[in-house]
N, C-alpha and C. Protein backbone atom coordinates (compact mmCIF):
# COMPACT_ATOMS: atom_id res chain seq x y z
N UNK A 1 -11.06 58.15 -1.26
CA UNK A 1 -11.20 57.49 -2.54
C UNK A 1 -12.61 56.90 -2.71
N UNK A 2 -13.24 56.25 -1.41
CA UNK A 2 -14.44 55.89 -1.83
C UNK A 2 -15.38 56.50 -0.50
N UNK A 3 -16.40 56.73 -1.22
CA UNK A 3 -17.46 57.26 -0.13
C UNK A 3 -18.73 56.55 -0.04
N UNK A 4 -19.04 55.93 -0.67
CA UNK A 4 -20.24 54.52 -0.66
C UNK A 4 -19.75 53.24 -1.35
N UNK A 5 -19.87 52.36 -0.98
CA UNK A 5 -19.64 50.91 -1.30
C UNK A 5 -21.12 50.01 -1.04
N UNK A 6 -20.90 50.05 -2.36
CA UNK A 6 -22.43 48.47 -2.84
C UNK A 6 -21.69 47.37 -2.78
N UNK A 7 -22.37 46.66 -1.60
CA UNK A 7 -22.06 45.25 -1.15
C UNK A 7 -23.29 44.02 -1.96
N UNK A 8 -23.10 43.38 -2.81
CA UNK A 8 -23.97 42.37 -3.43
C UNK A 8 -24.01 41.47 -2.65
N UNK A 9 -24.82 40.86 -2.18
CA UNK A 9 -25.25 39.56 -1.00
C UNK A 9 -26.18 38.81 -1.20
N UNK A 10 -25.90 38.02 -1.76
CA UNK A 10 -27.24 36.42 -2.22
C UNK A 10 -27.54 35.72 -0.97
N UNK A 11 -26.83 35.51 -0.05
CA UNK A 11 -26.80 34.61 1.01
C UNK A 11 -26.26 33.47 1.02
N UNK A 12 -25.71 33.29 0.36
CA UNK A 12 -24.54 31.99 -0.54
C UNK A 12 -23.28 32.26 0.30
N UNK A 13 -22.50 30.96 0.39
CA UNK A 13 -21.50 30.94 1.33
C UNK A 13 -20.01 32.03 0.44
N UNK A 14 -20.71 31.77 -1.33
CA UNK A 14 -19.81 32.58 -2.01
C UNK A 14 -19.60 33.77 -1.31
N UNK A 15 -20.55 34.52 -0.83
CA UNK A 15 -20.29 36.23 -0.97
C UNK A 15 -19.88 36.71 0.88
N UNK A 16 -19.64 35.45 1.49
CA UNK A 16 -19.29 35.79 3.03
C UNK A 16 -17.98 36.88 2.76
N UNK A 17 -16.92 36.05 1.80
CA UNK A 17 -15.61 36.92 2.28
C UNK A 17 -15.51 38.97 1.76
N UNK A 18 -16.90 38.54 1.04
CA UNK A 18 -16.92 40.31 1.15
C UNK A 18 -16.81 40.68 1.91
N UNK A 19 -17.91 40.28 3.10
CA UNK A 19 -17.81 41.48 4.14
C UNK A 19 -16.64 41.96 4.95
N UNK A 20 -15.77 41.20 5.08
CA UNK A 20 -13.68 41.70 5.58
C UNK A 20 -13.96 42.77 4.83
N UNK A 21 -13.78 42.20 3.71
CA UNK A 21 -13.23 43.59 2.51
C UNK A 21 -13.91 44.98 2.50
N UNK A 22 -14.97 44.68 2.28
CA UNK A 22 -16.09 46.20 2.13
C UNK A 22 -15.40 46.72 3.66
N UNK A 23 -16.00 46.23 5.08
CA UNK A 23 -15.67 46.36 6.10
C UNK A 23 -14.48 47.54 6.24
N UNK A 24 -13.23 46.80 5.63
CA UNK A 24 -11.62 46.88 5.85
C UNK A 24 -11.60 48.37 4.80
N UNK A 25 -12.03 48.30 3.47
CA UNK A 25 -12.59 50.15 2.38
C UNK A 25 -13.17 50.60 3.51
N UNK A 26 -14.53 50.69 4.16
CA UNK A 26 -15.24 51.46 4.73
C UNK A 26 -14.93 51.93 5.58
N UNK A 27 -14.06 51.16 6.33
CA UNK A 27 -13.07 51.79 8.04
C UNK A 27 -12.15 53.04 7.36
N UNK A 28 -11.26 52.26 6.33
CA UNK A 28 -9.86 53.33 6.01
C UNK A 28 -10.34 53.92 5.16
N UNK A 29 -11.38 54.38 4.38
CA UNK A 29 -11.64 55.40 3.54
C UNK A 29 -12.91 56.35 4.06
N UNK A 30 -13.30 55.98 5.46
CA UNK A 30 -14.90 56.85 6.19
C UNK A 30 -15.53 56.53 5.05
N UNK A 31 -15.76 55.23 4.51
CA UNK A 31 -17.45 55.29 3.53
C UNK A 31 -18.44 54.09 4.05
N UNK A 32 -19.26 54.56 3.80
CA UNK A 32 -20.63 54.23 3.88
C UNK A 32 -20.58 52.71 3.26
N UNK A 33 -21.80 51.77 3.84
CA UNK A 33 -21.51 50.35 3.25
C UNK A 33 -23.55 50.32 2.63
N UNK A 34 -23.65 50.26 1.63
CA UNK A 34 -25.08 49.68 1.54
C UNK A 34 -24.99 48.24 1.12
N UNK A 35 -25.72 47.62 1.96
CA UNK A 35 -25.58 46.25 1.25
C UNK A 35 -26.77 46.41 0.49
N UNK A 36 -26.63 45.44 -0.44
CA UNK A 36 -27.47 45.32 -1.34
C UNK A 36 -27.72 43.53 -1.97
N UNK A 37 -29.36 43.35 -1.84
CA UNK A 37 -29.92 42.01 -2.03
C UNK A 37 -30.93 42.39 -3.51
N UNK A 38 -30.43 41.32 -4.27
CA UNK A 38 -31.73 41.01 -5.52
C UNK A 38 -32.75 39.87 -5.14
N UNK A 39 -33.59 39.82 -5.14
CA UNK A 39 -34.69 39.11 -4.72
C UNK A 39 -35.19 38.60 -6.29
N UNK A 40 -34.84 37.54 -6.59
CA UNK A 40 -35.19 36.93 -8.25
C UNK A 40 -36.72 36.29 -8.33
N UNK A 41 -37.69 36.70 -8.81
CA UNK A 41 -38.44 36.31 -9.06
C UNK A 41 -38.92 35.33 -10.35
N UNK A 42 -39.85 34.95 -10.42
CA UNK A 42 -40.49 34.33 -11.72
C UNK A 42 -42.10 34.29 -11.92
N UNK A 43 -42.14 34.00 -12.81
CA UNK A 43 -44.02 33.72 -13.20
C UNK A 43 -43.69 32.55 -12.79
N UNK A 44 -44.86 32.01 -12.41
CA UNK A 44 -45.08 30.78 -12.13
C UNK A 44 -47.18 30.80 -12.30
N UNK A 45 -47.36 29.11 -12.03
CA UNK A 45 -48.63 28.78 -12.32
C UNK A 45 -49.56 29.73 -11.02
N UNK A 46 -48.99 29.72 -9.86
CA UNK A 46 -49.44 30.64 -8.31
C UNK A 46 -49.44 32.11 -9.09
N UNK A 47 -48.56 32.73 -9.92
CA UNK A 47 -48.09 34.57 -9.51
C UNK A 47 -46.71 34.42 -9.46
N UNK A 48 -46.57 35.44 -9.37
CA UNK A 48 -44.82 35.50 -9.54
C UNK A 48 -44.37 35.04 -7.60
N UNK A 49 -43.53 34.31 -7.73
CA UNK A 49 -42.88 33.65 -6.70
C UNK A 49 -41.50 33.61 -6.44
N UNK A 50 -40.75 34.05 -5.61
CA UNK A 50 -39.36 34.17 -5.27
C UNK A 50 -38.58 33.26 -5.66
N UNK A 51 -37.23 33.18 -6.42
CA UNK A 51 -36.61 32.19 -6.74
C UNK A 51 -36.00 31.21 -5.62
N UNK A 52 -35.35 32.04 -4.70
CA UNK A 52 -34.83 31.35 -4.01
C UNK A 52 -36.37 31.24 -2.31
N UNK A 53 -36.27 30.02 -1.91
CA UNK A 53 -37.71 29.98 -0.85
C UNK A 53 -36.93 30.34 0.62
N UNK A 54 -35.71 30.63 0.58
CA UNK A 54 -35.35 31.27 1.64
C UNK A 54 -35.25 32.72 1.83
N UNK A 55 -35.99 33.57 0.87
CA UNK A 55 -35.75 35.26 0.99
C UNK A 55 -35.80 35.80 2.17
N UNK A 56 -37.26 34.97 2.93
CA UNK A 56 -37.51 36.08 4.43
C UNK A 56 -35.66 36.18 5.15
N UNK A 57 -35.17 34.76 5.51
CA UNK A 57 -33.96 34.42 6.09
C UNK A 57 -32.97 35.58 5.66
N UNK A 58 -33.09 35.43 4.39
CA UNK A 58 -31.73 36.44 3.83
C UNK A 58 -31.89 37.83 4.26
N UNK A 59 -33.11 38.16 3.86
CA UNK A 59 -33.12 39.69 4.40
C UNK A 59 -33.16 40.05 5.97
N UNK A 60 -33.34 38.71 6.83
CA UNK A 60 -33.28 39.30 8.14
C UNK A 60 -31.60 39.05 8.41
N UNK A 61 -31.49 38.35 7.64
CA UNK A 61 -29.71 38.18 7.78
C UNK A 61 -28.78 39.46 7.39
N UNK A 62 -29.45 39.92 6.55
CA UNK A 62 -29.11 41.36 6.22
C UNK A 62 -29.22 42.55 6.49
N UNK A 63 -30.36 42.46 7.51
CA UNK A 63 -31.05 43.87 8.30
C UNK A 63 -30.09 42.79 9.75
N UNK A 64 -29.08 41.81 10.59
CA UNK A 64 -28.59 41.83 11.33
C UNK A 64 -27.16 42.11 11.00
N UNK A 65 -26.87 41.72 9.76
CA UNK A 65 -25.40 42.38 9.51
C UNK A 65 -25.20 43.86 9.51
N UNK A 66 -26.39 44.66 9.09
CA UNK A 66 -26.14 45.87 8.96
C UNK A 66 -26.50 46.70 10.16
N UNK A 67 -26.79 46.06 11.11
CA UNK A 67 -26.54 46.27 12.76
C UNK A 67 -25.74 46.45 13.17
N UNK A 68 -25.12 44.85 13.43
CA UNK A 68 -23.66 44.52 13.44
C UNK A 68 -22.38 45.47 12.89
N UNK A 69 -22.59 45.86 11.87
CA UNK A 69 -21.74 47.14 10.97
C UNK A 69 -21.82 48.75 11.45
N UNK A 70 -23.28 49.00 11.95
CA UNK A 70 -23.58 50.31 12.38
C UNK A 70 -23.23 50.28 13.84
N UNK A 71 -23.02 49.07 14.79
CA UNK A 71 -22.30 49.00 16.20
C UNK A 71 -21.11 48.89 15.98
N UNK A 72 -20.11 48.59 14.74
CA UNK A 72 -18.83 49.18 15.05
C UNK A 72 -18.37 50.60 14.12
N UNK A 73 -19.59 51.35 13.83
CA UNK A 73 -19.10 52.73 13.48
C UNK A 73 -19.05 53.02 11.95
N UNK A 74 -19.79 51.76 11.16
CA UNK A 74 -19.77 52.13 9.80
C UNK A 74 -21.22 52.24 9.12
N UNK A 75 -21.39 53.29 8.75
CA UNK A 75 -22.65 53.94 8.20
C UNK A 75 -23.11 52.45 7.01
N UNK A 76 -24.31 51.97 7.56
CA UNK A 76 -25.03 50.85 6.76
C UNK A 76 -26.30 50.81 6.73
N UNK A 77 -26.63 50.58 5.19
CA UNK A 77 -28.05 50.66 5.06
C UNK A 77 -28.65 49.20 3.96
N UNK A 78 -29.86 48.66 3.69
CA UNK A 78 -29.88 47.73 3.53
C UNK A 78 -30.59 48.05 1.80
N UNK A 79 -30.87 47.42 0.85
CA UNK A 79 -31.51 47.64 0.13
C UNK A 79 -32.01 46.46 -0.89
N UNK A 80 -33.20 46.15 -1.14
CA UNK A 80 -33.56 44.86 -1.48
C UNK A 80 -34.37 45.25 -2.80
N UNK A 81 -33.80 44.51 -3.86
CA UNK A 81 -34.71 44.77 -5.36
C UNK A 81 -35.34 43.73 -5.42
N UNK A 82 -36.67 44.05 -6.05
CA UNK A 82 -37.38 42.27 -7.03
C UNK A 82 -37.17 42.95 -8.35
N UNK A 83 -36.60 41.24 -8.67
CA UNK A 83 -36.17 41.62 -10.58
C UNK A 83 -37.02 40.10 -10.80
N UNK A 84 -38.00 40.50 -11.89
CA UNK A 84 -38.63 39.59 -12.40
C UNK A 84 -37.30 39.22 -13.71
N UNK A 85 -37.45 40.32 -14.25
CA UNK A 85 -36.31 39.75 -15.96
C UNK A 85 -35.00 41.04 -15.46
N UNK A 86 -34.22 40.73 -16.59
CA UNK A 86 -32.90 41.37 -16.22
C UNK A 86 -31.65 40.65 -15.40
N UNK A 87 -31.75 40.50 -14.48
CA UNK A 87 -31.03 39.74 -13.88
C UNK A 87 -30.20 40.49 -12.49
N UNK A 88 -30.09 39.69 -11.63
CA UNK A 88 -28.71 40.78 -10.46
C UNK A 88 -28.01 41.31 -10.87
N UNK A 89 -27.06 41.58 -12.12
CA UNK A 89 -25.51 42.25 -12.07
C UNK A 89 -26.41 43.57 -12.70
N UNK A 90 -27.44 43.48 -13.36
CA UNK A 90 -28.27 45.39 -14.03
C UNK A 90 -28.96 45.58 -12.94
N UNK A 91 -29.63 45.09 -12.16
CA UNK A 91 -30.15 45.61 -10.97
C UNK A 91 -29.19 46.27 -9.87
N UNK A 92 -28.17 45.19 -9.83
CA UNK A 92 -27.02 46.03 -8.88
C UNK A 92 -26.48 47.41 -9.14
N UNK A 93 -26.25 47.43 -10.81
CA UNK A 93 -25.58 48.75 -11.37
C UNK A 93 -26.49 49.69 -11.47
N UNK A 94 -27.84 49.45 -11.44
CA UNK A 94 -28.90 50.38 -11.09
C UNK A 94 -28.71 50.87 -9.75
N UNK A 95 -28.76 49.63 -9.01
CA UNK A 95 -29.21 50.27 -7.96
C UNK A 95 -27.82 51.45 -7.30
N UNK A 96 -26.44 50.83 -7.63
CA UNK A 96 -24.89 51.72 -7.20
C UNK A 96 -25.49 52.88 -8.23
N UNK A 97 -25.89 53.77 -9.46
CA UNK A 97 -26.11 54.51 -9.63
C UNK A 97 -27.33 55.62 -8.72
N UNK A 98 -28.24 54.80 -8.52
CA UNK A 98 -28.99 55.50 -7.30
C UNK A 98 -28.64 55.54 -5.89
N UNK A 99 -27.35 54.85 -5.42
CA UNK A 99 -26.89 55.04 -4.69
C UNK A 99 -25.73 55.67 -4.44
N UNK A 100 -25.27 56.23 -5.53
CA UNK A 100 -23.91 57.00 -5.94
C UNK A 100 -22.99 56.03 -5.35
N UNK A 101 -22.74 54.93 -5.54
CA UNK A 101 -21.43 53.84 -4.95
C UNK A 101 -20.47 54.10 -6.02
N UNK A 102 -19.29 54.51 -5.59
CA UNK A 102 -17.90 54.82 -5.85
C UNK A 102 -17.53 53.46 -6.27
N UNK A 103 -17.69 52.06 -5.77
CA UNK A 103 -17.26 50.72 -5.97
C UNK A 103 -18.57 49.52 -5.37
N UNK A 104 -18.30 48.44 -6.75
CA UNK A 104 -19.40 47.49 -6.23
C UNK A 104 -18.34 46.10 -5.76
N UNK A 105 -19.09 45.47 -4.29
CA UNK A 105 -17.87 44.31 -4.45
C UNK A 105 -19.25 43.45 -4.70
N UNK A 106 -18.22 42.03 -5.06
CA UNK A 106 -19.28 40.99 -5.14
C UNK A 106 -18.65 40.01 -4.77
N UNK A 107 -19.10 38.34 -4.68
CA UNK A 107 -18.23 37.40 -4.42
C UNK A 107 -17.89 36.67 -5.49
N UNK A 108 -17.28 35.78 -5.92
CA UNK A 108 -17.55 34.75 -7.02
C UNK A 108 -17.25 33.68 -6.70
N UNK A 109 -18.11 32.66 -7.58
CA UNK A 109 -18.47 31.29 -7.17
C UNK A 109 -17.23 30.43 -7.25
N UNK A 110 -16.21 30.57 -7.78
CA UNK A 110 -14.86 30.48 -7.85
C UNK A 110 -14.91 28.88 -9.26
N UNK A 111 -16.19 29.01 -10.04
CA UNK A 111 -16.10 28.26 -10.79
C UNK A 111 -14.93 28.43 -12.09
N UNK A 112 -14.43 27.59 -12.86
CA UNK A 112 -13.70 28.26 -14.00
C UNK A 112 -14.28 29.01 -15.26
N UNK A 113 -13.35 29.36 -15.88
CA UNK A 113 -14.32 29.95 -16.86
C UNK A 113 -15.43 29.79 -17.92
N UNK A 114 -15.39 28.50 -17.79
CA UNK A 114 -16.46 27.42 -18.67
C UNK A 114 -17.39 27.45 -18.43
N UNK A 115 -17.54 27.02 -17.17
CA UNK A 115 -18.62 26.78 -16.07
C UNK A 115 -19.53 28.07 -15.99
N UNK A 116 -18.83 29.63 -15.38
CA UNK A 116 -19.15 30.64 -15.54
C UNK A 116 -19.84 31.22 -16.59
N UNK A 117 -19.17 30.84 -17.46
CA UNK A 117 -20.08 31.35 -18.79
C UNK A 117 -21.43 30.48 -19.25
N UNK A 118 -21.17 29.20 -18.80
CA UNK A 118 -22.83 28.51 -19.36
C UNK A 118 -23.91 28.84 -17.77
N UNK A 119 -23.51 28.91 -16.11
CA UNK A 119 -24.00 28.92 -15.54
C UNK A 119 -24.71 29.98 -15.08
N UNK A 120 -23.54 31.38 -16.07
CA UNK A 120 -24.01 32.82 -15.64
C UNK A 120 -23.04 33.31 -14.56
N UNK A 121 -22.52 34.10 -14.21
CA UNK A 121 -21.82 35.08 -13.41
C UNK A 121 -21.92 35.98 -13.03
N UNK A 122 -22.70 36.77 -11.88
CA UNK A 122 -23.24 38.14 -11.65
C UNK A 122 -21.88 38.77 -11.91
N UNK A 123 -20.15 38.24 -11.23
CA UNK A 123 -19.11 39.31 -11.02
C UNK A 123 -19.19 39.37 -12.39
N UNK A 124 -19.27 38.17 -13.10
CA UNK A 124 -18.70 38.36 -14.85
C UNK A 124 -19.35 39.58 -15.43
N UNK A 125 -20.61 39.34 -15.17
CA UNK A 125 -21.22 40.63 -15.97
C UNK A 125 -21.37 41.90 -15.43
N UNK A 126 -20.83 41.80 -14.70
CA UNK A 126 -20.69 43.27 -13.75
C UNK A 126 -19.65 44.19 -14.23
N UNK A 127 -18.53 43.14 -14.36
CA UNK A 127 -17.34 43.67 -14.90
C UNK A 127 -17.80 44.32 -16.66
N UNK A 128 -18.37 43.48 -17.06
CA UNK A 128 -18.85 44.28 -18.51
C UNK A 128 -19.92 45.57 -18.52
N UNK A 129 -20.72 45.55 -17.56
CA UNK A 129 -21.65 46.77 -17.47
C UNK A 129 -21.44 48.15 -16.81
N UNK A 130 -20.55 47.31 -15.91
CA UNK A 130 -20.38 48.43 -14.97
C UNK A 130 -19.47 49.62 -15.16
N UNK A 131 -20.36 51.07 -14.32
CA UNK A 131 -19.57 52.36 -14.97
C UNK A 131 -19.09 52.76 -13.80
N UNK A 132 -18.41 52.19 -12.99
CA UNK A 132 -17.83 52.08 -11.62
C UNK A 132 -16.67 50.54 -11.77
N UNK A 133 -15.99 50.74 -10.65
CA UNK A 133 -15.19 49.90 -10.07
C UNK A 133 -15.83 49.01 -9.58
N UNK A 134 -15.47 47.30 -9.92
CA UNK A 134 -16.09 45.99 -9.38
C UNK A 134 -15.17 45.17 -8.79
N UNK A 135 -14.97 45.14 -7.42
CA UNK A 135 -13.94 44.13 -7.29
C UNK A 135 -15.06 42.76 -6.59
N UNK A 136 -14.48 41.87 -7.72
CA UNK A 136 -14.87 40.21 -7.36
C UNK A 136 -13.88 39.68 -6.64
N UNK A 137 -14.61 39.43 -5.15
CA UNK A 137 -13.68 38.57 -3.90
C UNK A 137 -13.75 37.27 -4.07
N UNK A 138 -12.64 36.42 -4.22
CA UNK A 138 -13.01 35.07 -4.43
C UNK A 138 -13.17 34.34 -2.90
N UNK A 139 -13.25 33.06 -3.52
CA UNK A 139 -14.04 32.16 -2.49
C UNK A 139 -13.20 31.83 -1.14
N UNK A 140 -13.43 31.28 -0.43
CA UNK A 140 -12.23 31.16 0.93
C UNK A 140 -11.81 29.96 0.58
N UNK A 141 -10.83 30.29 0.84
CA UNK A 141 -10.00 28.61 0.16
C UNK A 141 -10.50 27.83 1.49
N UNK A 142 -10.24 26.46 1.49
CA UNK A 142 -11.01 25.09 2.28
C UNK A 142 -9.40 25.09 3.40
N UNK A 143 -9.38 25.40 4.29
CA UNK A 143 -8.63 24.87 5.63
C UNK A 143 -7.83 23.52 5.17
């Protein structure tokens, strides 16, 4: 059923419980996992400068998960966009079209729907753009 899976990964505690899931598709269906990072930029008074000041972290966090994934037998590759305008959820669906991904997962912030809509929602708008399957994993409930 699926043969590549686009994994969205901010580095936010939101998008941990993807990786079970993608993981758990990629074992029982033999597909491929690309994770996939947006790197948000801006103009600023310096040049354009990374939104978030932890990028180096994330992407080495992401080139060790996809280690971690290729030592237990699941084909992983890493892939990192800079989006000055546009935003993560068109960069992602760009990028699952150049990556032929059968399904995109993502996490969500598990805000309500209020919140979501004035704060922005990558799953929200994913679900509206996307010409593929999006499943939004929610948050881990608190112990």
């Amino acid at each position: 059923m699926f043969t590549t899976i686009l994994m969205g990964l901010d580095g936010s505690d939101g998008c941990r419980p993807c990786v079970p899931v993608a993981t758990d598709l990629a074992r029982r269906y033999d597909a491929k996992i690309v994770l996939a990072h947006v790197d948000e930029r801006v103009a600023a008074k310096g040049g354009i400068v990374p939104v978030r000041a932890d990028e180096g972290q994330i992407r080495a966090e992401l080139q060790e998960l996809a280690k971690q994934l290729s030592e237990q037998g699941i084909e992983t590759s890493v892939e990192t966009l800079e989006v000055i305008l546009g935003g993560p959820a068109h960069a992602l669906e760009q990028l699952a079209d150049k990556v032929e991904a059968d399904l995109i997962i993502v996490g969500r912030r598990g805000h309500s729907p209020v919140v979501g809509l004035l704060l922005g929602s990558v799953a929200l708008r994913l679900l509206g753009i996307a010409k593929r399957p999006v499943l939004a994993v929610p948050p881990e409930s608190p112990s």
